[in-house]
ModelCIF file with pLDDT and N, C-alpha, C, O atoms, coordinates in Angstrom:
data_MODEL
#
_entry.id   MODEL 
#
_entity.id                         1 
_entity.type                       polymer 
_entity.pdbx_number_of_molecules   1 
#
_entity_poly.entity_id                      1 
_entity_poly.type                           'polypeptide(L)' 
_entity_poly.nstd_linkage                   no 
_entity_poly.nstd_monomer                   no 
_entity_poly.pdbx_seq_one_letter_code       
;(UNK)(UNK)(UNK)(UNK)(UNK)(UNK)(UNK)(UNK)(UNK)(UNK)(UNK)(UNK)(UNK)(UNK)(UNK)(UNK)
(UNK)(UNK)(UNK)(UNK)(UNK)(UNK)(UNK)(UNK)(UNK)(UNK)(UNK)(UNK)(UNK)(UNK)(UNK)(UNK)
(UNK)(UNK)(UNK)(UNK)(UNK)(UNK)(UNK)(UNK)(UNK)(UNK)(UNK)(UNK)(UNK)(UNK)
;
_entity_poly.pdbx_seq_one_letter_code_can   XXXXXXXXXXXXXXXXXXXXXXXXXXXXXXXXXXXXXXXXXXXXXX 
_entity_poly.pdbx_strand_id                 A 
#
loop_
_entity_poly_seq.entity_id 
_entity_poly_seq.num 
_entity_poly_seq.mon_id 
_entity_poly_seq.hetero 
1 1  UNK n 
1 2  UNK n 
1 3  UNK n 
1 4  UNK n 
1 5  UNK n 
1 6  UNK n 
1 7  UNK n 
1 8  UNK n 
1 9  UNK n 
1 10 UNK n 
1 11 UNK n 
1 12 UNK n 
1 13 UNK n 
1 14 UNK n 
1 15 UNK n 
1 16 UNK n 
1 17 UNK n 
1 18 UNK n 
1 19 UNK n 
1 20 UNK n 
1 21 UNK n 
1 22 UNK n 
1 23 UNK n 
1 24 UNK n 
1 25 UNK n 
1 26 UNK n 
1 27 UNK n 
1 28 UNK n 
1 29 UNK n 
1 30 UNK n 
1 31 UNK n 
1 32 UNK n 
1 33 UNK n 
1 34 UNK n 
1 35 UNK n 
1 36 UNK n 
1 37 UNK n 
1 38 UNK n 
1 39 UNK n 
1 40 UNK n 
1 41 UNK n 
1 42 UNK n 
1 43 UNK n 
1 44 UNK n 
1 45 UNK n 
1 46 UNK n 
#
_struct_asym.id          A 
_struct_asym.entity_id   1 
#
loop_
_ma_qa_metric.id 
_ma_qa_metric.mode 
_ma_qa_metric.name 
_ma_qa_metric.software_group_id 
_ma_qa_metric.type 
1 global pLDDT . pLDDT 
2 local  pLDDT . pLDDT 
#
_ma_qa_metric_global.metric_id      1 
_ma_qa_metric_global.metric_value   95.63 
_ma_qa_metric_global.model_id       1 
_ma_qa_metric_global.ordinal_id     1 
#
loop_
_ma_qa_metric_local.label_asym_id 
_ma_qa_metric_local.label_comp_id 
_ma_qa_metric_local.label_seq_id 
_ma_qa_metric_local.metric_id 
_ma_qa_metric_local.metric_value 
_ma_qa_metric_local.model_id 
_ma_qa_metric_local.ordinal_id 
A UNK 1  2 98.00 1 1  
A UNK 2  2 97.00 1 2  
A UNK 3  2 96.00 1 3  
A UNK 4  2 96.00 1 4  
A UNK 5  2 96.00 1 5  
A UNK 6  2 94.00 1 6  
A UNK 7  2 95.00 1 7  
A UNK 8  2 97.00 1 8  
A UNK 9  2 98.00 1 9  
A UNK 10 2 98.00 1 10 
A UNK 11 2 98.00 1 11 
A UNK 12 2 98.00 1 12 
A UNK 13 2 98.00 1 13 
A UNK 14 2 98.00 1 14 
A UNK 15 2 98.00 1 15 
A UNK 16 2 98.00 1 16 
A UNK 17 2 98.00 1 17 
A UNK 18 2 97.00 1 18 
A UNK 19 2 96.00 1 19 
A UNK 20 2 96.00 1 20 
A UNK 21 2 97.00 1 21 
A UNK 22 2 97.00 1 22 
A UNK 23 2 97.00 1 23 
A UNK 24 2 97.00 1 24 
A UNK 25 2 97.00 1 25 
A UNK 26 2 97.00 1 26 
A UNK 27 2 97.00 1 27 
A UNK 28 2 97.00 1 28 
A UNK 29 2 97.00 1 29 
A UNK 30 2 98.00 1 30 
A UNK 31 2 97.00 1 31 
A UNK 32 2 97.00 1 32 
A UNK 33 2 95.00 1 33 
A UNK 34 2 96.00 1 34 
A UNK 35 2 97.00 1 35 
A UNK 36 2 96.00 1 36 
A UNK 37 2 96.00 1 37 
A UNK 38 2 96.00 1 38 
A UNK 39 2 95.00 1 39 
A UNK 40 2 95.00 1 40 
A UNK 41 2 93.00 1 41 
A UNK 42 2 88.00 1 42 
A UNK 43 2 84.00 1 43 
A UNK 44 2 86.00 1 44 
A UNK 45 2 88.00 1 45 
A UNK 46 2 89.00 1 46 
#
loop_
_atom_site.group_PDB 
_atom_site.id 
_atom_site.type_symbol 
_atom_site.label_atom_id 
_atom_site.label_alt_id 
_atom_site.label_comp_id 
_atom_site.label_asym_id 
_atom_site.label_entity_id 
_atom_site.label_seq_id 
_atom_site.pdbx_PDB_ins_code 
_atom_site.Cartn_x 
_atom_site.Cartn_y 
_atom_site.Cartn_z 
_atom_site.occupancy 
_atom_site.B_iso_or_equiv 
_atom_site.pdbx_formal_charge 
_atom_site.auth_seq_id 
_atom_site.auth_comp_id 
_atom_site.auth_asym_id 
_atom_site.auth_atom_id 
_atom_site.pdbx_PDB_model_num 
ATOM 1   N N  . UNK A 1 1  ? -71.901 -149.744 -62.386 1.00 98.00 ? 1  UNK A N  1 
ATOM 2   C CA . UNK A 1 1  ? -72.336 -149.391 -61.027 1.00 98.00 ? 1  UNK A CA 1 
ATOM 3   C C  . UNK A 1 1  ? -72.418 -147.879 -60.840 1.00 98.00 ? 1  UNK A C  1 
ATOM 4   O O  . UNK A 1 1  ? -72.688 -147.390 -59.744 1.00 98.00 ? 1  UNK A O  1 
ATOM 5   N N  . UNK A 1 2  ? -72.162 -147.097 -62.007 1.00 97.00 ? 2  UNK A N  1 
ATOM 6   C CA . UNK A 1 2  ? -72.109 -145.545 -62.114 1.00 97.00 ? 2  UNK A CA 1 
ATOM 7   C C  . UNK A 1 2  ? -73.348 -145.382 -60.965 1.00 97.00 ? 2  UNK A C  1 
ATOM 8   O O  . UNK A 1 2  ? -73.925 -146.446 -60.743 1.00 97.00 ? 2  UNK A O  1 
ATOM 9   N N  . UNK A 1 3  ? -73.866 -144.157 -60.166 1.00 96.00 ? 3  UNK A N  1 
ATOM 10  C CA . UNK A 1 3  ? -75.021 -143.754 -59.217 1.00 96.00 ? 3  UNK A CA 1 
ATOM 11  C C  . UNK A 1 3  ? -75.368 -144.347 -58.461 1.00 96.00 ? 3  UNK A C  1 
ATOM 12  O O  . UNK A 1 3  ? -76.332 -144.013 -57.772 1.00 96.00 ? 3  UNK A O  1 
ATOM 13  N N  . UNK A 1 4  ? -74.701 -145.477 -58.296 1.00 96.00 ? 4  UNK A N  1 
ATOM 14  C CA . UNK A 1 4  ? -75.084 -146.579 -57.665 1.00 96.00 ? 4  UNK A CA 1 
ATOM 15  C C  . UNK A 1 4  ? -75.017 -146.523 -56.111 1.00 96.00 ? 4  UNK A C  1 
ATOM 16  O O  . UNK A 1 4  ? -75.895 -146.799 -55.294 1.00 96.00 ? 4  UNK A O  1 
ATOM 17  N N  . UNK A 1 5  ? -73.662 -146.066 -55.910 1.00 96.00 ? 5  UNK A N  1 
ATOM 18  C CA . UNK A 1 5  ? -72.948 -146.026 -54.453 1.00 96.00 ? 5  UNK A CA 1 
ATOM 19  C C  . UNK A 1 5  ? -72.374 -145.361 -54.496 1.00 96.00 ? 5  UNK A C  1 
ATOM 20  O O  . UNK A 1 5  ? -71.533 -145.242 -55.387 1.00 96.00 ? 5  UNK A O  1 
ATOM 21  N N  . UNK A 1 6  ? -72.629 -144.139 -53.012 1.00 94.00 ? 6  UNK A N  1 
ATOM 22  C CA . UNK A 1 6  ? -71.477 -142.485 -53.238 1.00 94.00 ? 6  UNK A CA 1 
ATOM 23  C C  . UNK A 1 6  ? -70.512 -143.057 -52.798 1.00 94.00 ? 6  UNK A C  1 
ATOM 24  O O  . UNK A 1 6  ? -69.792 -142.400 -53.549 1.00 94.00 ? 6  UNK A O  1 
ATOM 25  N N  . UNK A 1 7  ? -69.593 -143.868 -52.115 1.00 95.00 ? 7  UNK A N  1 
ATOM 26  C CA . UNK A 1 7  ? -68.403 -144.046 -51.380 1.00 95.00 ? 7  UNK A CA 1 
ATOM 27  C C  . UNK A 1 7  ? -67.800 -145.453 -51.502 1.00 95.00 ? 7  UNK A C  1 
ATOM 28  O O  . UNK A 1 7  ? -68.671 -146.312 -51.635 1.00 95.00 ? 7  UNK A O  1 
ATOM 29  N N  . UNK A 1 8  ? -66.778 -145.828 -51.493 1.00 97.00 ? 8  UNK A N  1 
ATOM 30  C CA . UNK A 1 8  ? -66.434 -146.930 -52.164 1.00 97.00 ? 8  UNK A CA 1 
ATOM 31  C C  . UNK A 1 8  ? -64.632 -147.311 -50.936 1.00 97.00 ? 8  UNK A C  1 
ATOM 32  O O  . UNK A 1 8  ? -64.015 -146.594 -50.149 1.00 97.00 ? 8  UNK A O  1 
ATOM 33  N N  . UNK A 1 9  ? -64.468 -148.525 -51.335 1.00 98.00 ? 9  UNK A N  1 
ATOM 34  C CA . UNK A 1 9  ? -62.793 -148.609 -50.528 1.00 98.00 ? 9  UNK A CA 1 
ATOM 35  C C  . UNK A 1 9  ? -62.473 -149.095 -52.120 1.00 98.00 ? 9  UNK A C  1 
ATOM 36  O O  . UNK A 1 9  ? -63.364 -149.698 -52.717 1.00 98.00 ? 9  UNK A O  1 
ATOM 37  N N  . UNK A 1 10 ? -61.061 -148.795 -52.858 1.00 98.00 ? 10 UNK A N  1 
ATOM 38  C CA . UNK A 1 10 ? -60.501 -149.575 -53.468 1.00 98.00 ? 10 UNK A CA 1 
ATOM 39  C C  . UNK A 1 10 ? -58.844 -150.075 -53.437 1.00 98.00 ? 10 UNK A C  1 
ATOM 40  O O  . UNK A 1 10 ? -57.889 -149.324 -53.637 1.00 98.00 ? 10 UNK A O  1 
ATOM 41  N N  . UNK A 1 11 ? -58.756 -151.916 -53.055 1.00 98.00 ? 11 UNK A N  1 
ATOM 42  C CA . UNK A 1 11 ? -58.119 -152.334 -53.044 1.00 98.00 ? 11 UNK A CA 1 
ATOM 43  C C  . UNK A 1 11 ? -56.696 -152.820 -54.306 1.00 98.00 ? 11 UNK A C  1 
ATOM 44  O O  . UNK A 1 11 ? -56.412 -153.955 -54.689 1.00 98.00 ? 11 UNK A O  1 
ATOM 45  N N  . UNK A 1 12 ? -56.073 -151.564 -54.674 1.00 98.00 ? 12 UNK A N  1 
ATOM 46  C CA . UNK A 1 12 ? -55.499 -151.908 -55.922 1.00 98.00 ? 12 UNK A CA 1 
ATOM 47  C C  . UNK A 1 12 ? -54.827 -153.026 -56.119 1.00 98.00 ? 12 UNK A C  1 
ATOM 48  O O  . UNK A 1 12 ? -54.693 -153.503 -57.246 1.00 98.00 ? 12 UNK A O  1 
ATOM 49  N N  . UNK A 1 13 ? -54.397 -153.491 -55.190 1.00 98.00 ? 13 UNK A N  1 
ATOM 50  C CA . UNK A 1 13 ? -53.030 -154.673 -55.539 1.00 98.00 ? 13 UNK A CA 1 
ATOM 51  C C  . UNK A 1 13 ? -53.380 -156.209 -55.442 1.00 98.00 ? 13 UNK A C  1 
ATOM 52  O O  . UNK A 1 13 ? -52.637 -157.188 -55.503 1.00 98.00 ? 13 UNK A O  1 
ATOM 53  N N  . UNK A 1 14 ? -55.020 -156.092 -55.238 1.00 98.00 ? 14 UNK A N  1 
ATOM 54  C CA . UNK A 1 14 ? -55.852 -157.978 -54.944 1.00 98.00 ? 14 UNK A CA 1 
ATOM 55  C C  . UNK A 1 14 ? -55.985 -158.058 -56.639 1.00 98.00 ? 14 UNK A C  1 
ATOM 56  O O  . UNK A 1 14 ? -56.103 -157.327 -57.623 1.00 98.00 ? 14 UNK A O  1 
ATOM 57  N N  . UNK A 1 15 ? -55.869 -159.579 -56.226 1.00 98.00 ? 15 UNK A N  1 
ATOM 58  C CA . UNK A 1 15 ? -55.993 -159.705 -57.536 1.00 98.00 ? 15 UNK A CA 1 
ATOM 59  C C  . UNK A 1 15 ? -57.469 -161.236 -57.789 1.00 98.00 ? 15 UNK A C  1 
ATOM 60  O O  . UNK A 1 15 ? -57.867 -161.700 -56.720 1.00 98.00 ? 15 UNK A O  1 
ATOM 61  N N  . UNK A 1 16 ? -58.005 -161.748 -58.878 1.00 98.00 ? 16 UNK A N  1 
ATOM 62  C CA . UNK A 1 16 ? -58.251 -163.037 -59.130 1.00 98.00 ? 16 UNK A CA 1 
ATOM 63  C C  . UNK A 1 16 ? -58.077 -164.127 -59.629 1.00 98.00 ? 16 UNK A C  1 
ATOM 64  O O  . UNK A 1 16 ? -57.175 -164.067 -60.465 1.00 98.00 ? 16 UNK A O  1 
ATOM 65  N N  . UNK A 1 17 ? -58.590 -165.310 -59.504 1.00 98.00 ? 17 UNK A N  1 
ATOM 66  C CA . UNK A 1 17 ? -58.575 -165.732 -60.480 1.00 98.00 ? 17 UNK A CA 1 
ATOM 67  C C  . UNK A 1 17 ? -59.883 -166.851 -60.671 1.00 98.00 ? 17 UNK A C  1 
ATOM 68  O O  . UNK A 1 17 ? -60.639 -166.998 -59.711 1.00 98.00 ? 17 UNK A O  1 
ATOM 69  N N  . UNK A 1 18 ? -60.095 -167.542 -61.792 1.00 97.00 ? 18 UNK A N  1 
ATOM 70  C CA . UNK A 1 18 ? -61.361 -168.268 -61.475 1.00 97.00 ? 18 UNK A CA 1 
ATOM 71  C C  . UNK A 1 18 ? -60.486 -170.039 -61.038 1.00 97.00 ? 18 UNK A C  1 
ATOM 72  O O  . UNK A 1 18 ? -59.650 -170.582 -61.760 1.00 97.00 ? 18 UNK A O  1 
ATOM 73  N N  . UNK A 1 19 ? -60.937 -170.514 -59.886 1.00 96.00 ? 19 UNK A N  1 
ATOM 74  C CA . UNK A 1 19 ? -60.222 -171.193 -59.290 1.00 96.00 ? 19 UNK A CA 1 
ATOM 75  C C  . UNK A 1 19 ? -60.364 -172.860 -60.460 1.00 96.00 ? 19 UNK A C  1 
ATOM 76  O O  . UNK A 1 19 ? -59.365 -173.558 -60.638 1.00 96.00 ? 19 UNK A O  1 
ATOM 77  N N  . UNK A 1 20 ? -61.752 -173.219 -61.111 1.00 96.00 ? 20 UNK A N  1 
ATOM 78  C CA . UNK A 1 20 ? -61.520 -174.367 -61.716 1.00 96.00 ? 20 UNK A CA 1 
ATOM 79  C C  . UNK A 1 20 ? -60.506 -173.989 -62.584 1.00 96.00 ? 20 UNK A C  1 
ATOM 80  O O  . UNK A 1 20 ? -59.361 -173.921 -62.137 1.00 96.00 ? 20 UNK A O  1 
ATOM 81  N N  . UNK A 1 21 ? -60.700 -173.763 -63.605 1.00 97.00 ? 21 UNK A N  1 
ATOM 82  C CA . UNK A 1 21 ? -59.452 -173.107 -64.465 1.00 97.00 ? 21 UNK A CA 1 
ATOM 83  C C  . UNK A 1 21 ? -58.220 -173.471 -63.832 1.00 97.00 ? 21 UNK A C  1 
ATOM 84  O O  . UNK A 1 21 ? -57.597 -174.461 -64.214 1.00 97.00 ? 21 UNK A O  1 
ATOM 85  N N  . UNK A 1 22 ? -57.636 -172.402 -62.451 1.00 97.00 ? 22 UNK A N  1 
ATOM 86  C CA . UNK A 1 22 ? -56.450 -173.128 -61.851 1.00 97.00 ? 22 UNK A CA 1 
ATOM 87  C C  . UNK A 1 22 ? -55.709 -174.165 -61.441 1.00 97.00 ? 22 UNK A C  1 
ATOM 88  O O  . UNK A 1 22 ? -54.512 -174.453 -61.400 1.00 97.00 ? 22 UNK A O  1 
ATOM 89  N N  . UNK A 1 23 ? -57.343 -174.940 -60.972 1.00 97.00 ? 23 UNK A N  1 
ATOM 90  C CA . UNK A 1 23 ? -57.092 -176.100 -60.335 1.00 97.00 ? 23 UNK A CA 1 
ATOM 91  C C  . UNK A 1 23 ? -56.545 -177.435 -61.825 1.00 97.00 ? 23 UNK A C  1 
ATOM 92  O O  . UNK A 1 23 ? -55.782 -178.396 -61.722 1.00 97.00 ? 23 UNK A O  1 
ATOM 93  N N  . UNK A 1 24 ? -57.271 -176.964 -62.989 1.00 97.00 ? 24 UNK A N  1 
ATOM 94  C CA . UNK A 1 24 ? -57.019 -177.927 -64.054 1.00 97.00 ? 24 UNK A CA 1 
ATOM 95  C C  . UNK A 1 24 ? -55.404 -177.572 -64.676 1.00 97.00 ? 24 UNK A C  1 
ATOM 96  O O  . UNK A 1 24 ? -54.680 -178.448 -65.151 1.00 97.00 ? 24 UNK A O  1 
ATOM 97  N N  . UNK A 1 25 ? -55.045 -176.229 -64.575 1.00 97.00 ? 25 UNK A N  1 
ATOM 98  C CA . UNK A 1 25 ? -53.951 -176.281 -64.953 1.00 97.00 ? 25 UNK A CA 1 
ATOM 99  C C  . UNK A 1 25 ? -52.980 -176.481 -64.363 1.00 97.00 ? 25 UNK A C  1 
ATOM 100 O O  . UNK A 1 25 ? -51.893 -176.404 -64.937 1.00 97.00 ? 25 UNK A O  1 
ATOM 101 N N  . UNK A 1 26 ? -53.081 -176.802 -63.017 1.00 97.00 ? 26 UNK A N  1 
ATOM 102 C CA . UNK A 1 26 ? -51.968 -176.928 -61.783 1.00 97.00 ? 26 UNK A CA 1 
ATOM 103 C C  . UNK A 1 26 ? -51.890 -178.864 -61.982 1.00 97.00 ? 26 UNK A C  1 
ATOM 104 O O  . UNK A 1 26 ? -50.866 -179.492 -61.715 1.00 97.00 ? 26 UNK A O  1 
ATOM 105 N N  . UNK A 1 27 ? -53.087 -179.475 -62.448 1.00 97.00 ? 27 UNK A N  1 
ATOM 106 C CA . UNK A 1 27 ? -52.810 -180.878 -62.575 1.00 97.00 ? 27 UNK A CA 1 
ATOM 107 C C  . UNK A 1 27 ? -52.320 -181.107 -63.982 1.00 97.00 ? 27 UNK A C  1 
ATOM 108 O O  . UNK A 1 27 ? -51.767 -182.172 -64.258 1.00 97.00 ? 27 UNK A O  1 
ATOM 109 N N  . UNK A 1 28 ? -52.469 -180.300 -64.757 1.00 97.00 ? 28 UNK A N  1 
ATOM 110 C CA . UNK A 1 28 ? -52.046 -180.473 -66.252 1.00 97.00 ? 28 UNK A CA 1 
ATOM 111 C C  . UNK A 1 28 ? -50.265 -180.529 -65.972 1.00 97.00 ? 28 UNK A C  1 
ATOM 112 O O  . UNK A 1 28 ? -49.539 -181.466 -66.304 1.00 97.00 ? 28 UNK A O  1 
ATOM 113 N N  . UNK A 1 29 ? -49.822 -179.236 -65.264 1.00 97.00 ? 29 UNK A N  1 
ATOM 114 C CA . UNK A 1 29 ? -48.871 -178.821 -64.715 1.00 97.00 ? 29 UNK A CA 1 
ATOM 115 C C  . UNK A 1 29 ? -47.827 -180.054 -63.979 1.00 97.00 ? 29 UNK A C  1 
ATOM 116 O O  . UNK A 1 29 ? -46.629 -180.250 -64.186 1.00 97.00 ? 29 UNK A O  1 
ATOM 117 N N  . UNK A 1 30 ? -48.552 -180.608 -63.272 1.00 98.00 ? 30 UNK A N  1 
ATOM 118 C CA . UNK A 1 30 ? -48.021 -181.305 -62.828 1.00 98.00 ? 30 UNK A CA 1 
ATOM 119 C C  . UNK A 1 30 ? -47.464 -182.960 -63.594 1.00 98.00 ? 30 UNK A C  1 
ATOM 120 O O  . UNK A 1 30 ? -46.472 -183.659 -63.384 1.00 98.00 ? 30 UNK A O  1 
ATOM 121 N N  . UNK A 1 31 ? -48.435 -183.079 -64.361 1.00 97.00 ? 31 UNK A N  1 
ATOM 122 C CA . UNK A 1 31 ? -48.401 -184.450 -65.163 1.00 97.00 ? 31 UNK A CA 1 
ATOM 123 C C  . UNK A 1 31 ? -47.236 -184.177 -65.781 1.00 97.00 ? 31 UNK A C  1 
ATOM 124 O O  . UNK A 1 31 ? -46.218 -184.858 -65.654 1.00 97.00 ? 31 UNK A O  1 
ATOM 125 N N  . UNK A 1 32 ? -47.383 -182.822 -66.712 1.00 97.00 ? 32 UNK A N  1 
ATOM 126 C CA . UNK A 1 32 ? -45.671 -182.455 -67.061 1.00 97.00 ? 32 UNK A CA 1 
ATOM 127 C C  . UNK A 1 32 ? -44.920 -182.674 -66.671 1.00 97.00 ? 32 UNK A C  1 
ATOM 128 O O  . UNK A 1 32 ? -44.342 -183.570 -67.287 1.00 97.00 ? 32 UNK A O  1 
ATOM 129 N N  . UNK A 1 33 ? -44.275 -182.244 -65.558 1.00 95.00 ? 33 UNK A N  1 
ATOM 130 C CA . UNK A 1 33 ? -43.294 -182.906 -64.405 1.00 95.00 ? 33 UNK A CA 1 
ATOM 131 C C  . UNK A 1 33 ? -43.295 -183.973 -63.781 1.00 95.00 ? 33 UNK A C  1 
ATOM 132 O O  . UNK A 1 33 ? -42.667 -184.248 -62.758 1.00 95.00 ? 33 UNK A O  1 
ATOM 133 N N  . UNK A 1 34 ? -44.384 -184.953 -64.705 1.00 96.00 ? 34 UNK A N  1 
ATOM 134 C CA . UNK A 1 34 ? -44.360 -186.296 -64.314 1.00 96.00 ? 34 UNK A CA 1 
ATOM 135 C C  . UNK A 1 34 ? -44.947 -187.203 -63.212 1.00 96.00 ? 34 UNK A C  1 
ATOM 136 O O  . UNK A 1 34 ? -44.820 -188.411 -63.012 1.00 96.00 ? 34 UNK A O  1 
ATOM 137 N N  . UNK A 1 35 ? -45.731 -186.097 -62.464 1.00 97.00 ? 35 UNK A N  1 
ATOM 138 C CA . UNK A 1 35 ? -46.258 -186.252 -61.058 1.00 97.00 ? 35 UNK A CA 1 
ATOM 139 C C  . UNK A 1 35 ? -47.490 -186.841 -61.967 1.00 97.00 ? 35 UNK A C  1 
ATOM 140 O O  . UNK A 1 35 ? -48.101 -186.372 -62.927 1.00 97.00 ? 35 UNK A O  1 
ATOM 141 N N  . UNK A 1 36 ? -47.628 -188.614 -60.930 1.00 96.00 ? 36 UNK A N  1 
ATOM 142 C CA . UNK A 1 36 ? -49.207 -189.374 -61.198 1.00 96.00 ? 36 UNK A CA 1 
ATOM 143 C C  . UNK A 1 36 ? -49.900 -188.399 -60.174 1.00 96.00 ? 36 UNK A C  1 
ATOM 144 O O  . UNK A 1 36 ? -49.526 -187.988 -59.076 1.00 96.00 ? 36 UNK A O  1 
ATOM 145 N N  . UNK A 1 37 ? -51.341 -188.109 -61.105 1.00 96.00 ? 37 UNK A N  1 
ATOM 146 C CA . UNK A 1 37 ? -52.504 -188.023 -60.482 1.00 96.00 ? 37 UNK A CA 1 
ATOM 147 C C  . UNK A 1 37 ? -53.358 -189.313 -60.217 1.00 96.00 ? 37 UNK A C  1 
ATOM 148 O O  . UNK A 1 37 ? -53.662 -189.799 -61.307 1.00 96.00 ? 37 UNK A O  1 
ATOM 149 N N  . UNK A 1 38 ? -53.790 -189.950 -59.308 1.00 96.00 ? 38 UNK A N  1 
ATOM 150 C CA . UNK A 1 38 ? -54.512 -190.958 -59.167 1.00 96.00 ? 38 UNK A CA 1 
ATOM 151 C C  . UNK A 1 38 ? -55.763 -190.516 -58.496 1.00 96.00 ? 38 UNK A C  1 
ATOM 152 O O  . UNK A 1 38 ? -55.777 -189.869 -57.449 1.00 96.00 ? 38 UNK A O  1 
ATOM 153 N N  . UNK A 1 39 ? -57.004 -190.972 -59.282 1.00 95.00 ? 39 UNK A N  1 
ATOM 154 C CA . UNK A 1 39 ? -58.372 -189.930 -58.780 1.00 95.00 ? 39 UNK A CA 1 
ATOM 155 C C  . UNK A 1 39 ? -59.617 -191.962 -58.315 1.00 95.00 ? 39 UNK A C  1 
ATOM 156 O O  . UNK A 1 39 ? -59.892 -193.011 -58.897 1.00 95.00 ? 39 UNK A O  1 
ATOM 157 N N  . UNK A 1 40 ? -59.844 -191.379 -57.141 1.00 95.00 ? 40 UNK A N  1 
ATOM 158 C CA . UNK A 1 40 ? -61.105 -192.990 -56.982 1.00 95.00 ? 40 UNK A CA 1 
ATOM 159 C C  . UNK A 1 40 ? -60.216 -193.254 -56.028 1.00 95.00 ? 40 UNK A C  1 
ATOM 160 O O  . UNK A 1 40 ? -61.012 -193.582 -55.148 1.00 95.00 ? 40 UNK A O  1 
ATOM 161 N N  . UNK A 1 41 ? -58.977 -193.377 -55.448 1.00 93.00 ? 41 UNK A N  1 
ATOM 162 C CA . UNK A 1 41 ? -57.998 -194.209 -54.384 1.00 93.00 ? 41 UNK A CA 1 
ATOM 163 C C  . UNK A 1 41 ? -58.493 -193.678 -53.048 1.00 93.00 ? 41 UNK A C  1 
ATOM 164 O O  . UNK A 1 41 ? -58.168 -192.495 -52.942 1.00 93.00 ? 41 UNK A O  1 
ATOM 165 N N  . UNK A 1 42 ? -58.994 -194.013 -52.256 1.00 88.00 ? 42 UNK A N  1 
ATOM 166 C CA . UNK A 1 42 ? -58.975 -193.977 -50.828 1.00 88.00 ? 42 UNK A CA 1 
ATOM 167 C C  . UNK A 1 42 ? -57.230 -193.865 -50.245 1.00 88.00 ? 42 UNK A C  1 
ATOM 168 O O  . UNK A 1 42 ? -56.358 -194.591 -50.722 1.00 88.00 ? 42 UNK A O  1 
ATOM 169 N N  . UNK A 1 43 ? -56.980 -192.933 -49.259 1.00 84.00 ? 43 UNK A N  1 
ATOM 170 C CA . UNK A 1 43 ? -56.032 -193.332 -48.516 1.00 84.00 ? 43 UNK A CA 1 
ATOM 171 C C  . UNK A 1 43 ? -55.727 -194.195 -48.407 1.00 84.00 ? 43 UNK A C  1 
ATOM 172 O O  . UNK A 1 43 ? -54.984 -194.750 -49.217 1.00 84.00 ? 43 UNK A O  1 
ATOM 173 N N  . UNK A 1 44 ? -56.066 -194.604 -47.578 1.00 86.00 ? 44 UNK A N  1 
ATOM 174 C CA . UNK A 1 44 ? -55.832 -196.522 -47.068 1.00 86.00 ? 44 UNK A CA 1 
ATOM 175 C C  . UNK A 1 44 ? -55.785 -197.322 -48.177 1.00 86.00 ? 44 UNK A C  1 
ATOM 176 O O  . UNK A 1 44 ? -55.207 -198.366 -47.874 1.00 86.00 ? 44 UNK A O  1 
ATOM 177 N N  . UNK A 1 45 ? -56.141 -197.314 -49.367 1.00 88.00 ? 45 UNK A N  1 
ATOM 178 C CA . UNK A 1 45 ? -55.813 -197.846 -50.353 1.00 88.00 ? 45 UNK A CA 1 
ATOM 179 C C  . UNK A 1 45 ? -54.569 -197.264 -51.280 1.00 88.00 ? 45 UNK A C  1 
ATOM 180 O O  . UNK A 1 45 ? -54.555 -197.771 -52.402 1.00 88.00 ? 45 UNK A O  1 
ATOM 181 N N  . UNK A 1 46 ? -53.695 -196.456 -51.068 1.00 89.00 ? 46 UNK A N  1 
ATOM 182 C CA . UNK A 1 46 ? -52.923 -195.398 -51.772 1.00 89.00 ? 46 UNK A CA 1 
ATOM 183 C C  . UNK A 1 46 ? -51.902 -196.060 -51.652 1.00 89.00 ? 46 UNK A C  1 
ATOM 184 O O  . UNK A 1 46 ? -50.835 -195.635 -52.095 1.00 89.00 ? 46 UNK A O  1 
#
């Protein structure tokens, strides 16, 4: 982005992450600790 833009804000302390990625390792995560994932169940059927 060098010449791009004279003036800028920078936020040092935000951070990211890419959220599928998270979301797969937070259920991986969890199966570890034994927690069922059950995927297709309606509430009312749960």
């Amino acid at each position: 982005l060098a010449g791009r833009f004279p003036d800028g804000l920078f936020f040092a302390g935000e951070a990211h992450l890419d959220p599928r990625r998270a979301l797969a390792a937070l259920a991986e995560r969890l199966r570890g600790q034994g927690v069922a994932l059950r995927y297709g169940i309606d509430a009312a059927n749960a």
